[in-house]
PDB file of N, CA and C in Angstrom:
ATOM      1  N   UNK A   1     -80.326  38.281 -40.138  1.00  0.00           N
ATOM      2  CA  UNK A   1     -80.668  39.061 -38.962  1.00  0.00           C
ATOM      3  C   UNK A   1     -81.754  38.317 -38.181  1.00  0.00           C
ATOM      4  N   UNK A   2     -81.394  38.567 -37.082  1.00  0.00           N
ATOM      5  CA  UNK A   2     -82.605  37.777 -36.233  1.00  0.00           C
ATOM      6  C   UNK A   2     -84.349  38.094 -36.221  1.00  0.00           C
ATOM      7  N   UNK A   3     -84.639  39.391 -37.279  1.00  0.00           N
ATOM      8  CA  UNK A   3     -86.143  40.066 -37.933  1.00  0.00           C
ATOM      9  C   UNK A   3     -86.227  38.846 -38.288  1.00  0.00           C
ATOM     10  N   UNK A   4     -85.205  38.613 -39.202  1.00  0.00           N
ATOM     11  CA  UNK A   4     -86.097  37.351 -39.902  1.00  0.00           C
ATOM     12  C   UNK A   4     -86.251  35.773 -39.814  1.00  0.00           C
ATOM     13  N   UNK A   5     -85.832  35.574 -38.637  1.00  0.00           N
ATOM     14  CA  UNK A   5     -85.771  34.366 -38.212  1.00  0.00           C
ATOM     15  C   UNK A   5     -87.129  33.892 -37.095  1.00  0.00           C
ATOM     16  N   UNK A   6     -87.265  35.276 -36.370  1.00  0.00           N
ATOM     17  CA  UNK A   6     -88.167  35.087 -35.457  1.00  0.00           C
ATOM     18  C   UNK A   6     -89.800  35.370 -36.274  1.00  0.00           C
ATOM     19  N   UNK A   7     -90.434  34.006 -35.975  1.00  0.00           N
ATOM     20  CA  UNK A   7     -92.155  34.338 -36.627  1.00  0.00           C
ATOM     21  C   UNK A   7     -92.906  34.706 -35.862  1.00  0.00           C
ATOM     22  N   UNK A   8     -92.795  34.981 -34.671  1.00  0.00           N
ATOM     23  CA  UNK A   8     -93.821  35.570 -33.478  1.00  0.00           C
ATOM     24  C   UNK A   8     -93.537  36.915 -33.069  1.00  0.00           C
ATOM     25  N   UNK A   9     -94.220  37.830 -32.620  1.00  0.00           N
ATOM     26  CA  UNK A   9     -94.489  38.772 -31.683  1.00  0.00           C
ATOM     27  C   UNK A   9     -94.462  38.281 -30.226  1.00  0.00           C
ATOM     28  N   UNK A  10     -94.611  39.110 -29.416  1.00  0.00           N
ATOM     29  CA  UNK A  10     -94.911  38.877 -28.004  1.00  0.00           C
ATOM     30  C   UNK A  10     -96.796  39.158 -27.980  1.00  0.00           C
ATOM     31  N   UNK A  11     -97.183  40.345 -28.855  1.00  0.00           N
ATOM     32  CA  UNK A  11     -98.528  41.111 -29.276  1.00  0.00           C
ATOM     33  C   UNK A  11     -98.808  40.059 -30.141  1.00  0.00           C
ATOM     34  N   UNK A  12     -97.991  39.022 -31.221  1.00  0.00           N
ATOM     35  CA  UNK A  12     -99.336  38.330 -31.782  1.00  0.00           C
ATOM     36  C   UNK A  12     -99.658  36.933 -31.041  1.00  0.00           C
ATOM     37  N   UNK A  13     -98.787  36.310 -29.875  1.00  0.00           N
ATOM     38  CA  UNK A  13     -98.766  35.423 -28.873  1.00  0.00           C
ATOM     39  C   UNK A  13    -100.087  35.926 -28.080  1.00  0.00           C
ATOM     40  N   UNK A  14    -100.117  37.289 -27.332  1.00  0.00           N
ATOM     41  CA  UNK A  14    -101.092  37.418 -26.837  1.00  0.00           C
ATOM     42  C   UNK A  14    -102.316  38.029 -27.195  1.00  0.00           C
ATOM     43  N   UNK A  15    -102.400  37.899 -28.589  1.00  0.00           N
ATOM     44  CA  UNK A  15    -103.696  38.060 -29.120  1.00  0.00           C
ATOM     45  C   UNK A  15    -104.311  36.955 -29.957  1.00  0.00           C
ATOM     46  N   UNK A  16    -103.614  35.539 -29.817  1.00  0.00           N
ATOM     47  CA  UNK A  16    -103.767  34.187 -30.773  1.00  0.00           C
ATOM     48  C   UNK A  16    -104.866  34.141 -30.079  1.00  0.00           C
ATOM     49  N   UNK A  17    -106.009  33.665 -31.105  1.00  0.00           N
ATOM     50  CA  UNK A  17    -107.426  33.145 -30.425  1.00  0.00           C
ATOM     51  C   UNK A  17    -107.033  31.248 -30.908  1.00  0.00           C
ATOM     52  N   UNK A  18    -107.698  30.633 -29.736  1.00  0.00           N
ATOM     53  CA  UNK A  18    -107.328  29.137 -30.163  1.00  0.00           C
ATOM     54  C   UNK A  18    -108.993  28.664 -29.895  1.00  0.00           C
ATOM     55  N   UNK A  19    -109.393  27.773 -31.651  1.00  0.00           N
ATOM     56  CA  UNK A  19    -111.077  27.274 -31.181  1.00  0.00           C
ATOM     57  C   UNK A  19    -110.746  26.275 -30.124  1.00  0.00           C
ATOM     58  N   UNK A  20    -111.709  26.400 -29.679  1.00  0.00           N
ATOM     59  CA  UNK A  20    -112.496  25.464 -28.771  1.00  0.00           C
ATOM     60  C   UNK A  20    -112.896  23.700 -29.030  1.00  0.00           C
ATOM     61  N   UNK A  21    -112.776  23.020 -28.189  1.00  0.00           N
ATOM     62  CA  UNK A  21    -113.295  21.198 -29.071  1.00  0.00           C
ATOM     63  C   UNK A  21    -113.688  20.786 -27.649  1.00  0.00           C
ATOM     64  N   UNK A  22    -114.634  19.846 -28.297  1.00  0.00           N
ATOM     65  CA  UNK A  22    -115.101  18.967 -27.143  1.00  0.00           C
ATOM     66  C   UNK A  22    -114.748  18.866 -26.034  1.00  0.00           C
ATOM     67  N   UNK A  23    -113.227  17.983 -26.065  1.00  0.00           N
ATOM     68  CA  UNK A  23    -112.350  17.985 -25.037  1.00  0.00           C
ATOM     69  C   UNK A  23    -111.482  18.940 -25.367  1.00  0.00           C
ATOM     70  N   UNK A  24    -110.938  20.036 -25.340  1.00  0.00           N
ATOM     71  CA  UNK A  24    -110.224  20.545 -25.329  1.00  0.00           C
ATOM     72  C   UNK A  24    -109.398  21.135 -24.169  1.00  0.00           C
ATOM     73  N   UNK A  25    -108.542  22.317 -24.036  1.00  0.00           N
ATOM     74  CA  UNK A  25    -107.794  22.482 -22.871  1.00  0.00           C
ATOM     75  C   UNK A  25    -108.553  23.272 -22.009  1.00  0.00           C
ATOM     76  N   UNK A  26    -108.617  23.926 -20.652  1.00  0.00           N
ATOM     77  CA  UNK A  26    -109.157  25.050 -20.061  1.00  0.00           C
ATOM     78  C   UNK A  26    -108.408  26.279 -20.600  1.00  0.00           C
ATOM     79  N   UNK A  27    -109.079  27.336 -20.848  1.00  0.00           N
ATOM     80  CA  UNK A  27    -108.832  28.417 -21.681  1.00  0.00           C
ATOM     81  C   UNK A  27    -107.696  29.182 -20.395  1.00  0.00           C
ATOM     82  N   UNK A  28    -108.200  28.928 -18.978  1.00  0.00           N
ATOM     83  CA  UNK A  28    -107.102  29.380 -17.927  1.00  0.00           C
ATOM     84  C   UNK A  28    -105.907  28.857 -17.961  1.00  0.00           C
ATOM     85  N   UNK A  29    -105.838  27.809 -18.180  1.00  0.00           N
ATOM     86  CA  UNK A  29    -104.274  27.471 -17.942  1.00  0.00           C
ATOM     87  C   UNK A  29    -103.847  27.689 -19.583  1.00  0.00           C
ATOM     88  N   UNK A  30    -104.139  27.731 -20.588  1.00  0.00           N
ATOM     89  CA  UNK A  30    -103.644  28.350 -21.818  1.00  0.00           C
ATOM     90  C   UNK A  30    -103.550  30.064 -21.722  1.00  0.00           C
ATOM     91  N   UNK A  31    -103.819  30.216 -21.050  1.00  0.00           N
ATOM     92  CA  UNK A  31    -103.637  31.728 -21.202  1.00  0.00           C
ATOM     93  C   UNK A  31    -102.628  31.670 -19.694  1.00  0.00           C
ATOM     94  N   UNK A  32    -102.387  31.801 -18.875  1.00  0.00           N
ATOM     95  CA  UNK A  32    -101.570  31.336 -17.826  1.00  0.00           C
ATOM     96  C   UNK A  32    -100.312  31.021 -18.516  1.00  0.00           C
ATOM     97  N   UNK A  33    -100.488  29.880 -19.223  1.00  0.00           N
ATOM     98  CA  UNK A  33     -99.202  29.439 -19.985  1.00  0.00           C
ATOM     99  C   UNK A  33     -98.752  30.597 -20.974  1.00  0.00           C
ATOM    100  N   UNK A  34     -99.312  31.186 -21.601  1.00  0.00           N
ATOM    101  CA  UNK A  34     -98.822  31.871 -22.620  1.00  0.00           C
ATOM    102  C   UNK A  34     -98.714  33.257 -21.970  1.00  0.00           C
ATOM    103  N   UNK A  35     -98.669  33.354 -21.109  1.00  0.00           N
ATOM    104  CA  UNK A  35     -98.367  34.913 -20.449  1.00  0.00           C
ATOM    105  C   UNK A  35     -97.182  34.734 -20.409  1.00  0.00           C
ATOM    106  N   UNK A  36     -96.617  33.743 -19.333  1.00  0.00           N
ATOM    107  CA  UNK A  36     -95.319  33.611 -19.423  1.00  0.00           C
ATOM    108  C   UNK A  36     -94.633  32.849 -20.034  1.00  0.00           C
ATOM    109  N   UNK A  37     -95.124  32.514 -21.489  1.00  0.00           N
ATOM    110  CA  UNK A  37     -94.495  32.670 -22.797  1.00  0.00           C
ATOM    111  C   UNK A  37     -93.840  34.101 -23.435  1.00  0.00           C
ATOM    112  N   UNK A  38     -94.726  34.833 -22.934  1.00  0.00           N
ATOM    113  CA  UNK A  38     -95.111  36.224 -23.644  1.00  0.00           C
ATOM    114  C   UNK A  38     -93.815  37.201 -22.839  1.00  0.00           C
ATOM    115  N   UNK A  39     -93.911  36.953 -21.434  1.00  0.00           N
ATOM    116  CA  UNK A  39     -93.074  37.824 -20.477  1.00  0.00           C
ATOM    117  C   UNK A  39     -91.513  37.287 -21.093  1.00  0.00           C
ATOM    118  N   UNK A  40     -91.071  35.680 -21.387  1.00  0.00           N
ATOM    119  CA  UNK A  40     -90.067  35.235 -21.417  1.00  0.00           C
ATOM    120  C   UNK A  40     -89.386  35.705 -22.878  1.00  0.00           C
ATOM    121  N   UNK A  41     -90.433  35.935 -23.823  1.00  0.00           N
ATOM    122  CA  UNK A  41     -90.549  36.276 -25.114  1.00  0.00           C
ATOM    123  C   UNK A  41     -89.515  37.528 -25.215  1.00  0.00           C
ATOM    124  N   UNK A  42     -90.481  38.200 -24.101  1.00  0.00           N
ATOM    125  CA  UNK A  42     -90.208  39.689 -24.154  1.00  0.00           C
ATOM    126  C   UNK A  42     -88.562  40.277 -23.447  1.00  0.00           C
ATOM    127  N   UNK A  43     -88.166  39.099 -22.417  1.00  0.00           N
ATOM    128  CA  UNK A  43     -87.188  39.243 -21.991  1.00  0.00           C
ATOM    129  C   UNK A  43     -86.022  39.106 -22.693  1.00  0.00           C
ATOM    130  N   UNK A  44     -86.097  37.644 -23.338  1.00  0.00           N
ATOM    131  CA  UNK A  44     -85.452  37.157 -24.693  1.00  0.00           C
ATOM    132  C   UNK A  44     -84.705  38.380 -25.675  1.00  0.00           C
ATOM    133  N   UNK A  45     -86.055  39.347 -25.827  1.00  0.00           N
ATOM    134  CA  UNK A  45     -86.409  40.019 -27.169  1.00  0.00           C
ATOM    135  C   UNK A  45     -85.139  41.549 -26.342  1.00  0.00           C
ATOM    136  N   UNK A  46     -85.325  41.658 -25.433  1.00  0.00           N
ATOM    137  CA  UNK A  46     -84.257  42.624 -24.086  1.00  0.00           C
ATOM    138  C   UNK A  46     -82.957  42.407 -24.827  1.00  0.00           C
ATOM    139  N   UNK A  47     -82.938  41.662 -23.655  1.00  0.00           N
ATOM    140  CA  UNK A  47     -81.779  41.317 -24.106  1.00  0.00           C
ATOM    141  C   UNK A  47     -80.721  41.226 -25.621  1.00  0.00           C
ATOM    142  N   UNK A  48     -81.396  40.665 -26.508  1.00  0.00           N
ATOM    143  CA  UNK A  48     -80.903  40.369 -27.552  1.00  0.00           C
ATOM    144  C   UNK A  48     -80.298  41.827 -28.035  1.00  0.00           C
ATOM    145  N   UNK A  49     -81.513  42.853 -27.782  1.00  0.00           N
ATOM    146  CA  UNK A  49     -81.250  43.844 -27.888  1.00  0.00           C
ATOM    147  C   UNK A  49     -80.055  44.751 -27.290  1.00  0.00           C
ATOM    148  N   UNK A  50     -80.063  44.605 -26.286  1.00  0.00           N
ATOM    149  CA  UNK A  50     -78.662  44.797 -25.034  1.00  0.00           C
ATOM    150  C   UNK A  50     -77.830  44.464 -25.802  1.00  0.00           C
ATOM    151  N   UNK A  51     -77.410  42.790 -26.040  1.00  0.00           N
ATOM    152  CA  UNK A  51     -76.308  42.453 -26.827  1.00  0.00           C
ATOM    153  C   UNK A  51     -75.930  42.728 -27.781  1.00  0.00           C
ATOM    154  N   UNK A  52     -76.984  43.465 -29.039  1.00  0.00           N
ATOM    155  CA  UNK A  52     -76.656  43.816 -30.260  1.00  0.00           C
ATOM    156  C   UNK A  52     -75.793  45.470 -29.908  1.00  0.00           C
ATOM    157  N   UNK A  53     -76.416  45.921 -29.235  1.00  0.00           N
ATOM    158  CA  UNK A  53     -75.667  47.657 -28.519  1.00  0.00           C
ATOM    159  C   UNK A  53     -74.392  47.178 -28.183  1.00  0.00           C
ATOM    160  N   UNK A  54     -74.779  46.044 -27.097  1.00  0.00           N
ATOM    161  CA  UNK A  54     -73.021  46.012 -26.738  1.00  0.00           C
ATOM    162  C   UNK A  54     -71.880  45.544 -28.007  1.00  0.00           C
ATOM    163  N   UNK A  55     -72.799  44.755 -28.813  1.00  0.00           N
ATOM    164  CA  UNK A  55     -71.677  44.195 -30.032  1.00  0.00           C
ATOM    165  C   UNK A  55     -71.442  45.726 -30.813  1.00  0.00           C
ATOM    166  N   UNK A  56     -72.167  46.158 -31.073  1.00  0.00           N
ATOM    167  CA  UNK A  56     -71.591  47.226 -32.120  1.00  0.00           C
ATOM    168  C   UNK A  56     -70.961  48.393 -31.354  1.00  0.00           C
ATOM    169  N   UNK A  57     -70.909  48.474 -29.998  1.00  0.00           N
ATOM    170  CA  UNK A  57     -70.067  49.279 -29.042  1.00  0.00           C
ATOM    171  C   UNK A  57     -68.650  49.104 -29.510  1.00  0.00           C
ATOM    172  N   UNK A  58     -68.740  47.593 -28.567  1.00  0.00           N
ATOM    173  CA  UNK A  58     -67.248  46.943 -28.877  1.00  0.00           C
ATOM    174  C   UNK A  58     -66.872  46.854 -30.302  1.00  0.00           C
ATOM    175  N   UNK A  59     -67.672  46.635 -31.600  1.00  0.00           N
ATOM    176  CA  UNK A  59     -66.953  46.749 -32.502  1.00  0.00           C
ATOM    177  C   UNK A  59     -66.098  48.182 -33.001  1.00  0.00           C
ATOM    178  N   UNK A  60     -67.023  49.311 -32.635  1.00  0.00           N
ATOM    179  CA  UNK A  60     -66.798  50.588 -32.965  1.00  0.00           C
ATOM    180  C   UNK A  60     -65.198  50.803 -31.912  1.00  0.00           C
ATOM    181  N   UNK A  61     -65.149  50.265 -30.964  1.00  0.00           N
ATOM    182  CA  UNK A  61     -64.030  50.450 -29.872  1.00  0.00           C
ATOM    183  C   UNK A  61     -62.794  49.235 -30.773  1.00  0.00           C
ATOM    184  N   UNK A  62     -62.950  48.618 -31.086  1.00  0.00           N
ATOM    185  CA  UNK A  62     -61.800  47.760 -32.142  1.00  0.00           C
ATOM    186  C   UNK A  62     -61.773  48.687 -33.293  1.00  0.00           C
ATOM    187  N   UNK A  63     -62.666  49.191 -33.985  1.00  0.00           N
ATOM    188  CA  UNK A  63     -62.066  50.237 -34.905  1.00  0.00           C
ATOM    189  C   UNK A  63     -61.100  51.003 -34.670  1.00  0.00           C
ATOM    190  N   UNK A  64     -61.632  51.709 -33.601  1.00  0.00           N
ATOM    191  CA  UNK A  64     -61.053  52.928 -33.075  1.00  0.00           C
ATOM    192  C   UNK A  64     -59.491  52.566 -32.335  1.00  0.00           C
ATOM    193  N   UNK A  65     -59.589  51.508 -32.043  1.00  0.00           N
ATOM    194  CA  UNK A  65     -58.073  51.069 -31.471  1.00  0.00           C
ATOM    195  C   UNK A  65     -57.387  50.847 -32.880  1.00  0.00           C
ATOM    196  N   UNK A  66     -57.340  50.312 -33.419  1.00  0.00           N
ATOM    197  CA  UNK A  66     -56.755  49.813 -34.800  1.00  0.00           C
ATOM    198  C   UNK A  66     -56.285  50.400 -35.353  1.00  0.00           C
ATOM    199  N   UNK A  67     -57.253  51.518 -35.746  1.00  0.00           N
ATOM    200  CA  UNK A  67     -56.530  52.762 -36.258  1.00  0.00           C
ATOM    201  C   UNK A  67     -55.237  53.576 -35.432  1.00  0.00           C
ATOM    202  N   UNK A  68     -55.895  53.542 -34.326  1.00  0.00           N
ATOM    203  CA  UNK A  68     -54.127  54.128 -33.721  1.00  0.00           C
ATOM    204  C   UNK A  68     -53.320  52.923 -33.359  1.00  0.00           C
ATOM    205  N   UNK A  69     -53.278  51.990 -33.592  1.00  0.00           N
ATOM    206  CA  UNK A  69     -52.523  50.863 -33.260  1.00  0.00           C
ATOM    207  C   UNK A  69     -51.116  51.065 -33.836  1.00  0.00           C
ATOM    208  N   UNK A  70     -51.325  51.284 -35.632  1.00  0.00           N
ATOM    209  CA  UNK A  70     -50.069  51.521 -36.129  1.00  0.00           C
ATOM    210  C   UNK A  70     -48.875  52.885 -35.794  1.00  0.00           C
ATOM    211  N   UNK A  71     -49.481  53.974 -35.105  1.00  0.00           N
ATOM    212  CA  UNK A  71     -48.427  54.791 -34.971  1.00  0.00           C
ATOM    213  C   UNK A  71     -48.258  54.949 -33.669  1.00  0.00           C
ATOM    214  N   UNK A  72     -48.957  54.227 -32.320  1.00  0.00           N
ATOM    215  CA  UNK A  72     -47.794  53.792 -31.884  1.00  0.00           C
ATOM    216  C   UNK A  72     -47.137  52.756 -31.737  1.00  0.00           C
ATOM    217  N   UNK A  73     -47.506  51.387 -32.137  1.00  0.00           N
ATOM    218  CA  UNK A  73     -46.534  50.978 -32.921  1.00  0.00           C
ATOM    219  C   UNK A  73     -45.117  51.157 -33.073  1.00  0.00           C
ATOM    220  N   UNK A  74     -45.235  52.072 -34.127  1.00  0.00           N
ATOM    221  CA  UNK A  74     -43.635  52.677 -34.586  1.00  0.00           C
ATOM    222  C   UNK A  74     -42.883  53.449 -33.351  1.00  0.00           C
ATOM    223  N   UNK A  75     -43.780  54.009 -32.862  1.00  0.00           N
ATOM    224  CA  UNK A  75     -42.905  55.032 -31.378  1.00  0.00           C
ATOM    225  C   UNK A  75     -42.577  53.748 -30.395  1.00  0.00           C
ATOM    226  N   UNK A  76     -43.719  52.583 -30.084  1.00  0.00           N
ATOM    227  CA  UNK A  76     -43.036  51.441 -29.330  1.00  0.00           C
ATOM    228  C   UNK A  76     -41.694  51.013 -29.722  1.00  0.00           C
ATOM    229  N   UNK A  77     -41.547  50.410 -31.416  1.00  0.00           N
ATOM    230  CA  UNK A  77     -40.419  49.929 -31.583  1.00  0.00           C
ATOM    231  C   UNK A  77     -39.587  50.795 -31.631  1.00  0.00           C
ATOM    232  N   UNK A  78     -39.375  52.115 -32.142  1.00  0.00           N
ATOM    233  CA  UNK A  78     -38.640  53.159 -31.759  1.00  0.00           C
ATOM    234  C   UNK A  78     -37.757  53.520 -30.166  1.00  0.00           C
ATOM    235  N   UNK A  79     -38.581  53.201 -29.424  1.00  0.00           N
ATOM    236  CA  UNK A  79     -38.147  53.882 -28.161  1.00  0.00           C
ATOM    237  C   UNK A  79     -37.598  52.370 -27.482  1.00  0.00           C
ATOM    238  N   UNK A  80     -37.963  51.227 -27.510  1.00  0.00           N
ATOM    239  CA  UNK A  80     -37.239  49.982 -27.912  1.00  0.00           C
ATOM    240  C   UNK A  80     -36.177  49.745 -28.337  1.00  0.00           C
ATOM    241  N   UNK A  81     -36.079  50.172 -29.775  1.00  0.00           N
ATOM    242  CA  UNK A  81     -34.117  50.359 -30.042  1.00  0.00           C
ATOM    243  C   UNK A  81     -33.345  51.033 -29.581  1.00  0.00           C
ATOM    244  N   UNK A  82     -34.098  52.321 -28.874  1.00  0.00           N
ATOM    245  CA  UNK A  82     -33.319  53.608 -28.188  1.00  0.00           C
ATOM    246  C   UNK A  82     -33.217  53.051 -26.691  1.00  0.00           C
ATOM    247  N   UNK A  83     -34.076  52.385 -26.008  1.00  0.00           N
ATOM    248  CA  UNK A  83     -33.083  51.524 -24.526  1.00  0.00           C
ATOM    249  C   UNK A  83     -32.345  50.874 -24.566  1.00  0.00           C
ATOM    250  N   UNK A  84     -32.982  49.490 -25.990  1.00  0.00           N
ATOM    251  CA  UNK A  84     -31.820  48.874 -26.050  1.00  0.00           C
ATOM    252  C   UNK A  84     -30.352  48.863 -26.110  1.00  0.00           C
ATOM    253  N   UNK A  85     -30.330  50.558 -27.297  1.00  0.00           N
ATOM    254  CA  UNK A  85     -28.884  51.024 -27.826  1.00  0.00           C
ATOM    255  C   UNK A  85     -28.209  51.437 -26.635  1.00  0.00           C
ATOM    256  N   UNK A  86     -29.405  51.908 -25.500  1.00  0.00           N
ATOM    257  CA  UNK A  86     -28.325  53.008 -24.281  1.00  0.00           C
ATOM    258  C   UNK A  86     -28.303  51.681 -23.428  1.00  0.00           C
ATOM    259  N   UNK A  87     -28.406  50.499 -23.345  1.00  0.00           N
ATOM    260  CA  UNK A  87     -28.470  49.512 -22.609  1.00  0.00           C
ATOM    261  C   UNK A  87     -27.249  49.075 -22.660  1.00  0.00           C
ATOM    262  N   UNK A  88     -27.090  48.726 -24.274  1.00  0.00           N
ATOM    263  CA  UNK A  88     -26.051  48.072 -25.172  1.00  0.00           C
ATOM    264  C   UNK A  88     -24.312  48.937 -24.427  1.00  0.00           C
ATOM    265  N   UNK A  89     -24.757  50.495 -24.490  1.00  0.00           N
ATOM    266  CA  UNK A  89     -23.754  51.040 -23.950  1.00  0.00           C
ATOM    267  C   UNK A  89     -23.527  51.238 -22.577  1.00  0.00           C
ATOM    268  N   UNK A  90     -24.357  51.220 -21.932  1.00  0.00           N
ATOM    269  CA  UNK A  90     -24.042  50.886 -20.481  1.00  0.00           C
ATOM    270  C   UNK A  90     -23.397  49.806 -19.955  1.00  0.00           C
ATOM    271  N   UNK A  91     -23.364  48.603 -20.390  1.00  0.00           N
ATOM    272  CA  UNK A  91     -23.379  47.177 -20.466  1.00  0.00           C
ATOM    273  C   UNK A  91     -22.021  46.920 -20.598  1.00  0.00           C
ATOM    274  N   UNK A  92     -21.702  47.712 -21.985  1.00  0.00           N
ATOM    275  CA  UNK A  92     -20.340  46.786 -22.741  1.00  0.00           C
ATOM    276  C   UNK A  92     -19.497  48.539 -22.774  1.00  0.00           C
ATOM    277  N   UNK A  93     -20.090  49.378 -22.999  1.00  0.00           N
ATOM    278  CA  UNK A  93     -19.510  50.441 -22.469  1.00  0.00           C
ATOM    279  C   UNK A  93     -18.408  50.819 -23.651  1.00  0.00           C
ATOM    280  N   UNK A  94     -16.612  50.700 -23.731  1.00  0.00           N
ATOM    281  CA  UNK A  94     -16.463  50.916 -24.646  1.00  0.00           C
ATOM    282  C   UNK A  94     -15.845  49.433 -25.115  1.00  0.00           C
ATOM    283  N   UNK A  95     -15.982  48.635 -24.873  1.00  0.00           N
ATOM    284  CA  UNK A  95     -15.723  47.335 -25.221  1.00  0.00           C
ATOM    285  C   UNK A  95     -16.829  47.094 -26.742  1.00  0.00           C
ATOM    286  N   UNK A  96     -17.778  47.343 -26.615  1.00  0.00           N
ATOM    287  CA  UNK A  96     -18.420  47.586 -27.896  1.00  0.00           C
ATOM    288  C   UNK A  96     -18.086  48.299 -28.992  1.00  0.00           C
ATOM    289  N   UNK A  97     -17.749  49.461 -28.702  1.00  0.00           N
ATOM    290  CA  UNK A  97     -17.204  50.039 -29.680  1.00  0.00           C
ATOM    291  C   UNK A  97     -14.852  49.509 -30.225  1.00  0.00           C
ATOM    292  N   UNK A  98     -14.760  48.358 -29.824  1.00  0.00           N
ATOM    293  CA  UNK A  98     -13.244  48.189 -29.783  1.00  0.00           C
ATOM    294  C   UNK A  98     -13.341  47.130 -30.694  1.00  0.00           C
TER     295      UNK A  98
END
């Protein structure tokens, strides 16, 4: 499952404290940067979500077809041999039966 693949939060991204060094980065553009880390995170995190609803929608809708798949089915091929047969006699008429 994707719980366990992902090691970040969007909440522990924007609560990472990073020390400080000599030269180090400006604390503005690290936080700048990681906002919209955080927003893209969060969009990511949307979505995925969206898609997991829509997958188990559509799966529940393939169940649900499946199950009636087989009886009609049988009324398709049923009503299939029954045009064909009145086809058969329209066609050849009584030449079929001679």
């Amino acid at each position: 499952m994707l719980a366990d693949k992902v090691k970040l939060s969007a909440k522990e991204i924007l609560e990472k404290e990073f020390k400080t060094g000599v030269r180090g980065y400006k604390q503005e553009d690290v936080d700048k940067f990681l906002d919209m880390v955080i927003k893209d995170y969060e969009a990511f995190h949307q979505e995925i979500e969206e898609l997991q609803q829509e997958n188990l929608h559509l799966k529940k809708q393939l169940e649900e077809a499946s199950k009636r798949q087989p009886a009609q089915s049988n009324t398709t091929n049923f009503d299939i041999l029954k045009r064909l047969s009145n086809l058969e006699k329209h066609v050849f008429g009584s030449k079929l039966y001679d």
